[in-house]
Protein backbone atom coordinates (compact mmCIF):
# COMPACT_ATOMS: atom_id res chain seq x y z
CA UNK A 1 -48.51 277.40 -102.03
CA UNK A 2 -45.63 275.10 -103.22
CA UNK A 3 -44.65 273.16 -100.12
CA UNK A 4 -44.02 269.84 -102.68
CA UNK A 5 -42.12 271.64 -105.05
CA UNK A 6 -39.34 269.29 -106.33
CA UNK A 7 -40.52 266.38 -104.38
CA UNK A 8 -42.46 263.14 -106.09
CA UNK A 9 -44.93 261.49 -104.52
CA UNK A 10 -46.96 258.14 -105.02
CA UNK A 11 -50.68 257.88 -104.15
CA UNK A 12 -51.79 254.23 -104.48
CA UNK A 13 -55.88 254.04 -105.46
CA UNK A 14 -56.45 257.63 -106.76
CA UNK A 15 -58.38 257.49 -109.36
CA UNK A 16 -61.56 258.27 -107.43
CA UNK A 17 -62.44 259.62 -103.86
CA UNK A 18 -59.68 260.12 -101.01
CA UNK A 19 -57.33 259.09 -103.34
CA UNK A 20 -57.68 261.35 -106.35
CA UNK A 21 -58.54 264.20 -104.11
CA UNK A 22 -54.88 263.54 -101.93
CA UNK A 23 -53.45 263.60 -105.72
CA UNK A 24 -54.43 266.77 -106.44
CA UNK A 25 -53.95 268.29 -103.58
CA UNK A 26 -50.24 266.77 -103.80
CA UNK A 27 -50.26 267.92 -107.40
CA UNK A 28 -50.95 271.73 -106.53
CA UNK A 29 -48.51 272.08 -103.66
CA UNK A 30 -46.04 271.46 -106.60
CA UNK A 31 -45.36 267.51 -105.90
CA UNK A 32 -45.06 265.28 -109.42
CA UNK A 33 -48.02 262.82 -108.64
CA UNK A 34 -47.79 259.40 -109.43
CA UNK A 35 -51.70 258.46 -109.68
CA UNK A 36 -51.73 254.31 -108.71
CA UNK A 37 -55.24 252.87 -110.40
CA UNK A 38 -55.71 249.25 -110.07
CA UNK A 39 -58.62 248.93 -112.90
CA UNK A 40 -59.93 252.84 -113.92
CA UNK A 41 -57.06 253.67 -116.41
CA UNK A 42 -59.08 256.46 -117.79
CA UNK A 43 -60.53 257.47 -114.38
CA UNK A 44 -56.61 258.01 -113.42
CA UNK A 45 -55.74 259.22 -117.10
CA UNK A 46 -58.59 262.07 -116.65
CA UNK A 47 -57.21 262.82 -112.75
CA UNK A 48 -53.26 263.30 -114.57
CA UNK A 49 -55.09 264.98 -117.12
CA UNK A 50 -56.92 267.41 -114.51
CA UNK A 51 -53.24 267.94 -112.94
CA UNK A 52 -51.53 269.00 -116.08
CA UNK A 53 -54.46 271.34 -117.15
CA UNK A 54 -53.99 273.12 -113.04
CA UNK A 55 -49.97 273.46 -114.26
CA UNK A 56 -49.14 270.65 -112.21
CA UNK A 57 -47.06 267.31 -113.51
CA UNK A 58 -48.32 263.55 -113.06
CA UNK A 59 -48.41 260.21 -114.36
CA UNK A 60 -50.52 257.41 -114.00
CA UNK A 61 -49.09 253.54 -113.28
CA UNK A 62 -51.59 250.34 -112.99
CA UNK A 63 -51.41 247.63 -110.96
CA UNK A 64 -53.20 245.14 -108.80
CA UNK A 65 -51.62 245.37 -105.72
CA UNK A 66 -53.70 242.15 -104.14
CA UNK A 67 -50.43 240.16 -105.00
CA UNK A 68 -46.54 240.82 -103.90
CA UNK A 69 -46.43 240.07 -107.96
CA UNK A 70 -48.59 242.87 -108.80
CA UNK A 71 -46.98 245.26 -106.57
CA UNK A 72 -43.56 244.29 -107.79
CA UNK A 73 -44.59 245.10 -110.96
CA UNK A 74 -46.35 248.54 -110.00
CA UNK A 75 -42.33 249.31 -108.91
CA UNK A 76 -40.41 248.16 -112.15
CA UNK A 77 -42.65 250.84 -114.18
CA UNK A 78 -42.58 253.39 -111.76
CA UNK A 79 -38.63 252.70 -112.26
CA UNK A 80 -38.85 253.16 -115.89
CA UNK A 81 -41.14 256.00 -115.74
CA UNK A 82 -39.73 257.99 -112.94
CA UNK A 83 -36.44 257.20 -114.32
CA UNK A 84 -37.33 258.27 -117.83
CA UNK A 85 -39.16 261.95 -116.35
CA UNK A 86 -36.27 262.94 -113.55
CA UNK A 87 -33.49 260.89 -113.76
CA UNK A 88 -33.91 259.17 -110.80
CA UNK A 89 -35.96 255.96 -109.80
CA UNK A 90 -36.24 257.58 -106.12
CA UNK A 91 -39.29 259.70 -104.38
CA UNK A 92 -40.41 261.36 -100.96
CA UNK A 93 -43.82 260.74 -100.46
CA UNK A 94 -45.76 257.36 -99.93
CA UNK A 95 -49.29 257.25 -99.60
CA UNK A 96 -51.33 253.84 -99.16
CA UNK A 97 -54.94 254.65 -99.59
CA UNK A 98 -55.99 251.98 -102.27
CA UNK A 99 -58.53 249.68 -100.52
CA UNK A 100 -62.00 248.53 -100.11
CA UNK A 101 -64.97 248.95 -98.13
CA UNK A 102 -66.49 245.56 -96.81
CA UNK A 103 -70.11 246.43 -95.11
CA UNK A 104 -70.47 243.05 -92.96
CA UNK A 105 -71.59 241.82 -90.00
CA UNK A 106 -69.92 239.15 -88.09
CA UNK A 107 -72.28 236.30 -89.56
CA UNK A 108 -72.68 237.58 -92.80
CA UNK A 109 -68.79 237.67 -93.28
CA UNK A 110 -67.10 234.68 -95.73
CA UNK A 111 -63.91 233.47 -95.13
CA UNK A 112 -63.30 235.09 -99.73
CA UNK A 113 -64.75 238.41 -98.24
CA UNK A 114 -62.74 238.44 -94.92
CA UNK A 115 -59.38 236.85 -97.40
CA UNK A 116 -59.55 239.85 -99.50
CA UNK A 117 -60.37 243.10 -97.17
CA UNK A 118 -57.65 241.90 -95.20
CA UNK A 119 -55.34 241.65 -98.40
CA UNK A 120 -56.09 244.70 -99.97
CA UNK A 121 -56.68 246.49 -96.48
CA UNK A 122 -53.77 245.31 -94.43
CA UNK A 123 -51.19 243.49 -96.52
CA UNK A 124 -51.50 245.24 -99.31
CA UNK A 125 -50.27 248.27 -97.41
CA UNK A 126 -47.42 246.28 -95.69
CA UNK A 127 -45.49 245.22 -99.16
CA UNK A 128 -45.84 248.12 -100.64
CA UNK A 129 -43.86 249.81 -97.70
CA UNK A 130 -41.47 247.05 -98.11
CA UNK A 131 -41.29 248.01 -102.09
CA UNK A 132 -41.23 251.95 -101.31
CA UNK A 133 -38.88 251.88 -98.33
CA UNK A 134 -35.82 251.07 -100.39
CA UNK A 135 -36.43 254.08 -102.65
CA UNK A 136 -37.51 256.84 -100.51
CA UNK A 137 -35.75 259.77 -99.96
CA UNK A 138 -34.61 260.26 -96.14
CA UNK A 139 -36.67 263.30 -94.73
CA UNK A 140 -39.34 261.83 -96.35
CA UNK A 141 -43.43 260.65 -95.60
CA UNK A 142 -45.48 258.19 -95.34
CA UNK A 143 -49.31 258.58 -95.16
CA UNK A 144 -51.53 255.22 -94.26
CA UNK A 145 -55.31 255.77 -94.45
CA UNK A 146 -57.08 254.13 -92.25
CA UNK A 147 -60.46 254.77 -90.59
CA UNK A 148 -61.86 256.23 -87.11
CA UNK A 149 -63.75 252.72 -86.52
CA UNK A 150 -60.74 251.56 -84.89
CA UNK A 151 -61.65 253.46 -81.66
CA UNK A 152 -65.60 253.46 -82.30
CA UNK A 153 -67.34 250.30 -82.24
CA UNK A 154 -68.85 249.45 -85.67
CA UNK A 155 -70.11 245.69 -85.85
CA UNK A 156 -71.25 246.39 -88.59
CA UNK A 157 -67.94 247.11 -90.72
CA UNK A 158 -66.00 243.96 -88.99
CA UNK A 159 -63.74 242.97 -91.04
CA UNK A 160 -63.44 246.28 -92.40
CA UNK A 161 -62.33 247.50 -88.94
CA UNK A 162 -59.96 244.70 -87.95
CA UNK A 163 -58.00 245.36 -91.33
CA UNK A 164 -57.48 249.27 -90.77
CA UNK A 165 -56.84 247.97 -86.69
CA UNK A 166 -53.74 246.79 -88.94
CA UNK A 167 -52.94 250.02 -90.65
CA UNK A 168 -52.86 251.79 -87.27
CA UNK A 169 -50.43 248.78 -85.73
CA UNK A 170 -48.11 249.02 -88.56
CA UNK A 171 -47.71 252.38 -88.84
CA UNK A 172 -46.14 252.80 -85.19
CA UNK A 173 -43.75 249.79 -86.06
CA UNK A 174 -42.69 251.56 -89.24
CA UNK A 175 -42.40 255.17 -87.78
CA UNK A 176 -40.30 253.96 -85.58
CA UNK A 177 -37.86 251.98 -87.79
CA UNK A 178 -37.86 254.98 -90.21
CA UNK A 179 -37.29 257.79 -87.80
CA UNK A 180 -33.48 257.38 -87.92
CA UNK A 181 -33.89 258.14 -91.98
CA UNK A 182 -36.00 261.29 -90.74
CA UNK A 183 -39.35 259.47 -92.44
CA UNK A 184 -42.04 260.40 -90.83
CA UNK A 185 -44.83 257.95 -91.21
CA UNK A 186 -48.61 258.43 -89.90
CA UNK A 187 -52.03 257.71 -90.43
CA UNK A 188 -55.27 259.38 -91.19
CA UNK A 189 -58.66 257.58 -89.78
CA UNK A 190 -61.38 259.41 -92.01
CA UNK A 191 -64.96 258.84 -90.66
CA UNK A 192 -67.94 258.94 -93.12
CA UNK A 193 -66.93 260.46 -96.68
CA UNK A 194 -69.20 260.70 -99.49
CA UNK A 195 -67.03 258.38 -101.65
CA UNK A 196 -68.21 255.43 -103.76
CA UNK A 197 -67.97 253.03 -100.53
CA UNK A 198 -70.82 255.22 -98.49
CA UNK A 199 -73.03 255.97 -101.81
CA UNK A 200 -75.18 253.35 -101.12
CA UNK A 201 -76.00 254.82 -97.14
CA UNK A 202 -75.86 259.09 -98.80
CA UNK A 203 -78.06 258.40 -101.07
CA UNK A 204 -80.80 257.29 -98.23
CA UNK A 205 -82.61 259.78 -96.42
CA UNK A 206 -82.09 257.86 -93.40
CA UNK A 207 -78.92 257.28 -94.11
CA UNK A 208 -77.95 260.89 -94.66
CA UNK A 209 -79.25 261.74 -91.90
CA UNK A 210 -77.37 258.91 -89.72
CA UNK A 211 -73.72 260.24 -91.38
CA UNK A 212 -74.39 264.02 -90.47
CA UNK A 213 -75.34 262.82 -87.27
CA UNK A 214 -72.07 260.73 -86.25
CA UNK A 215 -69.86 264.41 -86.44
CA UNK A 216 -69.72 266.79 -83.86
CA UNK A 217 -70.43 269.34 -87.38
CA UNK A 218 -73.45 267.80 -88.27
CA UNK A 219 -72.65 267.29 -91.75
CA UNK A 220 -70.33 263.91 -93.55
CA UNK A 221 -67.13 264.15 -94.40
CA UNK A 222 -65.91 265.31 -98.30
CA UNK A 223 -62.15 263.70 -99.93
CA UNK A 224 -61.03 267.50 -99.60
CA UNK A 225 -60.97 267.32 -95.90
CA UNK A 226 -58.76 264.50 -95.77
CA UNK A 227 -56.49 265.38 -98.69
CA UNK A 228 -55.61 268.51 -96.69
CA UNK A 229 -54.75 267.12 -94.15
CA UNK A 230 -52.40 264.59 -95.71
CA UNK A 231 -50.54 267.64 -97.39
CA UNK A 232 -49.75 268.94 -94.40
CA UNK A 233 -48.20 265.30 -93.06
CA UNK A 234 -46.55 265.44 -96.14
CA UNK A 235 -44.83 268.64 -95.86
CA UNK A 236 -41.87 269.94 -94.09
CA UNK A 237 -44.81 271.63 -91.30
CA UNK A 238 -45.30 268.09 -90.25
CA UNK A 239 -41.45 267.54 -89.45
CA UNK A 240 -42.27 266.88 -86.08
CA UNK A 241 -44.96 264.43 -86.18
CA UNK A 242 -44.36 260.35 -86.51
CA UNK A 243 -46.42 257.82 -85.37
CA UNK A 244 -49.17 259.01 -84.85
CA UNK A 245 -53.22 258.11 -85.92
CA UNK A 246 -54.95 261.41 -86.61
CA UNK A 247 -58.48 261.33 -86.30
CA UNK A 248 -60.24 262.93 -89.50
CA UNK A 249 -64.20 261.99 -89.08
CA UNK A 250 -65.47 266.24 -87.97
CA UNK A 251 -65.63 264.71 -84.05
CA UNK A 252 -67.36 261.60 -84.66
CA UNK A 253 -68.25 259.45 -81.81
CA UNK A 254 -67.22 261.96 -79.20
């Protein structure tokens, strides 16, 4: 299918897990992907590389988006490059999925750990809405990630949860300011993926055990299951859809 065809889209943190696997599902429905890395150049060179070899199109940018700075500057070369491929700094599809994990309880959190889940998790997310906003194309998307311990207690993720609490809060605010543009803005909230941030937990037997558990399936979650469902919110079959915080995690916590 080509349901992207002629649009762009920008995947923040996809050099690895969710976020390479939303980029190239993006990339096959025909979407030029912009692959966002903040320190894996060649992770994100090898996912454009894995595009262009599937006849897709993609670039990579860096940044650090920790700072307003950084994420300025993540803009001014997308600007140059998108300018120099199509003529136009301007593109449809936003997704904020660069993050970080932050396993924690209460009392073992820090005032640097809880500073910088909530910066990469939740502000992070906020300014580079406020960056995209300006140059996306009305009738177009934007796709938060957050996570399905916002409705499931998980003390042991706190600071974790309160920053993707966040994601979900701003992403009503901003569907509804976008909806007269025809954006439509939502959010996924994965449960347990085998990504880097659960490695530690899927490679115990216990632990395995424990994330197979959680789903109403039995089994954890892959990237592929959420980067399907972000190309459909980031199609024209999601036209009707804004605001709202899909749950992803196979029936978790039912």
């Amino acid at each position: 299918m080509n349901r992207l065809e002629g649009k762009t889209a920008l995947v923040t943190g996809a050099s690895r897990g969710i976020g390479r696997a939303i980029a190239l599902r993006l990339a096959r429905e025909g979407a030029l992907t912009v692959v966002h890395y903040g320190k894996r150049r060649e992770e994100a060179e090898r996912v454009v590389e894995q595009i262009g070899r599937e006849g897709g199109r993609a670039l990579a940018v860096g940044a650090d988006l920790a700072t307003v700075g950084g994420i300025r500057g993540m803009f001014e070369q997308l600007d140059r490059d998108l300018g120099a491929d199509t003529g136009s700094v301007r593109f449809d599809i936003l997704v904020n999925n660069a993050g970080m994990g932050l396993i924690q309880a209460m009392q073992e959190t820090t005032e640097a750990s809880f500073d910088q889940v909530m910066s990469l998790n939740a502000r992070s997310p906020f300014f580079v809405a406020q960056h995209a906003v300006p140059r996306l194309n009305d009738g177009g998307r934007v796709i938060n990630l957050s996570s399905f311990v916002t409705k499931a207690a998980s003390p042991s993720v706190f600071a974790y949860s309160m920053s993707k609490g966040a994601v979900d809060t701003f992403t009503l605010a901003l569907a509804k300011e976008l909806a007269p543009r025809g954006i439509t803005v939502n959010a996924i909230q994965p449960g347990v993926i085998d990504t880097e941030m659960n490695a530690v937990m899927l490679q115990d037997t216990g632990g395995r055990a424990y994330a197979a558990g959680l789903s109403a399936f039995g089994r954890w979650g892959e990237p592929e299951d959420v980067a399907d469902i972000a190309a459909f919110l980031a199609s024209s079959d999601s036209r009707w859809v804004t605001g709202q915080l899909l749950d992803a995690s196979g029936g978790s916590a039912l």
